[in-house]
Protein backbone atom coordinates (compact mmCIF):
# COMPACT_ATOMS: atom_id res chain seq x y z
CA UNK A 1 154.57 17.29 19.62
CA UNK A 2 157.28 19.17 21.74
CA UNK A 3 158.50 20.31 18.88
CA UNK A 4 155.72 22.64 18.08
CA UNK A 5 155.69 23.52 21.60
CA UNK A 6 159.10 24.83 21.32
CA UNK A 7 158.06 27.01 17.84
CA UNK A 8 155.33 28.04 18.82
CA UNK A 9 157.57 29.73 22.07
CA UNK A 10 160.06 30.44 18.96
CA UNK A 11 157.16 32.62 17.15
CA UNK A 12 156.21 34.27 20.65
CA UNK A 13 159.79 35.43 21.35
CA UNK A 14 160.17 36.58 17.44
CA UNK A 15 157.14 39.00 17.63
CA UNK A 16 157.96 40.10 21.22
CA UNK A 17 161.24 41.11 19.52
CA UNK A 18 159.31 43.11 16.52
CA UNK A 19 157.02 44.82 18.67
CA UNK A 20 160.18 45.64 21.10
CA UNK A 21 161.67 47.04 18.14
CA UNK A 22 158.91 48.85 16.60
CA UNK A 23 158.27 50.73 19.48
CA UNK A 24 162.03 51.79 20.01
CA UNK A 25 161.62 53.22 16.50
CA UNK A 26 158.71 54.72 17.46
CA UNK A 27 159.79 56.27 20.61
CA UNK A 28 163.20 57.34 19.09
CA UNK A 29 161.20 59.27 16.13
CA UNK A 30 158.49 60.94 18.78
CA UNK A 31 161.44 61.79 20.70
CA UNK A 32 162.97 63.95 18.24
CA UNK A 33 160.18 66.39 17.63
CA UNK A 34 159.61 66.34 21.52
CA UNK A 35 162.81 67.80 21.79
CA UNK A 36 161.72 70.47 19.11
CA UNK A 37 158.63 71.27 21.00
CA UNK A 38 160.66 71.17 24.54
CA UNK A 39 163.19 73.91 23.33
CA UNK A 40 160.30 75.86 21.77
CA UNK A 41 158.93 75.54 25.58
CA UNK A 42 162.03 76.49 27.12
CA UNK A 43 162.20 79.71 24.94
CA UNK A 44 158.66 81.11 25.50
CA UNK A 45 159.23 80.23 29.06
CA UNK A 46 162.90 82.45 29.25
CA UNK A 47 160.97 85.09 26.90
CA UNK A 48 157.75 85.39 29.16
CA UNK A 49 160.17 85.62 32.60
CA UNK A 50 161.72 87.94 31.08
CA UNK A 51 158.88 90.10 30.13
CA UNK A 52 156.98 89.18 33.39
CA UNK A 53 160.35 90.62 35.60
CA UNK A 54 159.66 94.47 35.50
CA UNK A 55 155.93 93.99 36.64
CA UNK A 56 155.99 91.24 39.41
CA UNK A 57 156.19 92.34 42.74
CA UNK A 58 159.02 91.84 45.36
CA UNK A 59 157.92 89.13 46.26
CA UNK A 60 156.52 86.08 43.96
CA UNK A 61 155.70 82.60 44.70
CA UNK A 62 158.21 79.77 43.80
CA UNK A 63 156.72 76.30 44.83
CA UNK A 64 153.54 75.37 43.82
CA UNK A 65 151.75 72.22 45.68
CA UNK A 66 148.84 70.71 43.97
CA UNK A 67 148.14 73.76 41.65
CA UNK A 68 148.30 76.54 44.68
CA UNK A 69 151.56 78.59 45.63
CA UNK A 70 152.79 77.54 48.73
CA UNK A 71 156.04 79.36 48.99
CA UNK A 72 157.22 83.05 48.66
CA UNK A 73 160.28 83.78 47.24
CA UNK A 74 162.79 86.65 45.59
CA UNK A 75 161.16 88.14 42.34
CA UNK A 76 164.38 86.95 40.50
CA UNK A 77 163.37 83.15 41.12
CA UNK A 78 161.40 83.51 38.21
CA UNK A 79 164.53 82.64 36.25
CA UNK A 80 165.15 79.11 37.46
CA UNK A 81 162.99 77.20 35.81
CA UNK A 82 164.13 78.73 32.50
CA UNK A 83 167.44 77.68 33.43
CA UNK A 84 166.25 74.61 34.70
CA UNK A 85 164.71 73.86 31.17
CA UNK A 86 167.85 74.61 29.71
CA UNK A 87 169.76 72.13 32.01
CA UNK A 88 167.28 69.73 31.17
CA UNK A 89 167.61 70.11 27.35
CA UNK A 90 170.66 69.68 27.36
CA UNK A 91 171.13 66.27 29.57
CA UNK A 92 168.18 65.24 27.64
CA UNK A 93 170.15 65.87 24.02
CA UNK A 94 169.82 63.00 22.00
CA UNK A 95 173.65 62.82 21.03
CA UNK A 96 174.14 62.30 24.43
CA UNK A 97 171.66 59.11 25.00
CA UNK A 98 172.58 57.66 21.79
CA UNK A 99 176.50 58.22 22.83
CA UNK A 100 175.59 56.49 26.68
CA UNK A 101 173.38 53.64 25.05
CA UNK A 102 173.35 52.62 21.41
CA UNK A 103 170.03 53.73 19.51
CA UNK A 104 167.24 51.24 19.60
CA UNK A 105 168.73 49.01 22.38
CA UNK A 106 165.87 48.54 25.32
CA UNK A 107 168.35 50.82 27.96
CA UNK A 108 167.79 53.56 25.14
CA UNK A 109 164.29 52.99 24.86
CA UNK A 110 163.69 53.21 28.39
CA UNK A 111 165.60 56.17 28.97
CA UNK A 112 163.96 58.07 26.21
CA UNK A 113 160.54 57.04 26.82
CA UNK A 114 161.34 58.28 31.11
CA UNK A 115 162.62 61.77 29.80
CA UNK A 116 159.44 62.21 27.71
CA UNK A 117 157.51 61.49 30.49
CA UNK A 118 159.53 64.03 32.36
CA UNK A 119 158.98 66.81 29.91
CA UNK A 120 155.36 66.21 29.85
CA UNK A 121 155.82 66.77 33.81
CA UNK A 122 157.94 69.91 33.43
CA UNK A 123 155.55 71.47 30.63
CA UNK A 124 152.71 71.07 32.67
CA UNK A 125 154.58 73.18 35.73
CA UNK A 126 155.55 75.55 33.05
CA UNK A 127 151.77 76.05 32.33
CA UNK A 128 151.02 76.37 35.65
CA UNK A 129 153.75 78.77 36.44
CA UNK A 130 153.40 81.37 33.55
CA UNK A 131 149.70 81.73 34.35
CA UNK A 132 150.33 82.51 38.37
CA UNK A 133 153.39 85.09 37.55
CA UNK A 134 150.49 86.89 34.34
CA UNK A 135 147.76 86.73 37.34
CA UNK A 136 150.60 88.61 39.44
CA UNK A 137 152.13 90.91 36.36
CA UNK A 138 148.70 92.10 35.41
């Protein structure tokens, strides 16, 4: 009777594994093309600064809490978080995860699956951000 008992925890352990593993080869596939979209992100957000620059004022906001500026700064702070989406890329490369932790181990996983999270942060600031420096260029 233990016997069963013991394959039965056997079986439990062997599907935790597959499910572990099928979502590390799910997460490592989604977090290819979020990579694509994030650099696609990064460059509208470099191009629209850019484009933005000649018509802001002086003055522009640069912190935003809960959706409102908060914080006036110089007009050429509209060029950090470009810069800070390239700095992000590129800590987030994937050559650079797979190089720290081997692909499809659980420390790759998690680290993956916490910078997705992270871009979904940063593209939602983006989106906030480009539509407060239009309401201020136009």
């Amino acid at each position: 009777m233990e016997w069963q008992g013991y394959s039965v925890l056997l079986d439990m352990f062997w599907l935790k594994k597959v499910i572990s593993m099928n979502l590390s080869i799910l997460i490592s596939k989604s977090y290819g093309k979020l990579i694509a979209i994030h650099w696609v992100v990064t460059t509208i957000s470099a191009l629209t600064a850019i484009v933005f620059y000649p018509r802001l004022p002086t003055e522009v906001p640069t912190h935003f809490g809960f959706g409102t500026a908060d914080s006036p700064g110089n007009k050429l702070s509209v060029f950090v978080l470009p810069i800070a989406l390239i700095l992000f890329g590129l800590v987030c490369s994937r050559r650079w995860i797979d190089r720290q932790y081997a692909d499809l181990t659980i420390q790759n996983t998690l680290i993956k699956g916490l910078m997705m999270v992270l871009m979904v942060i940063l593209w939602w600031g983006v989106a906030v951000v480009t539509m407060t420096y239009y309401r201020l260029a136009w």
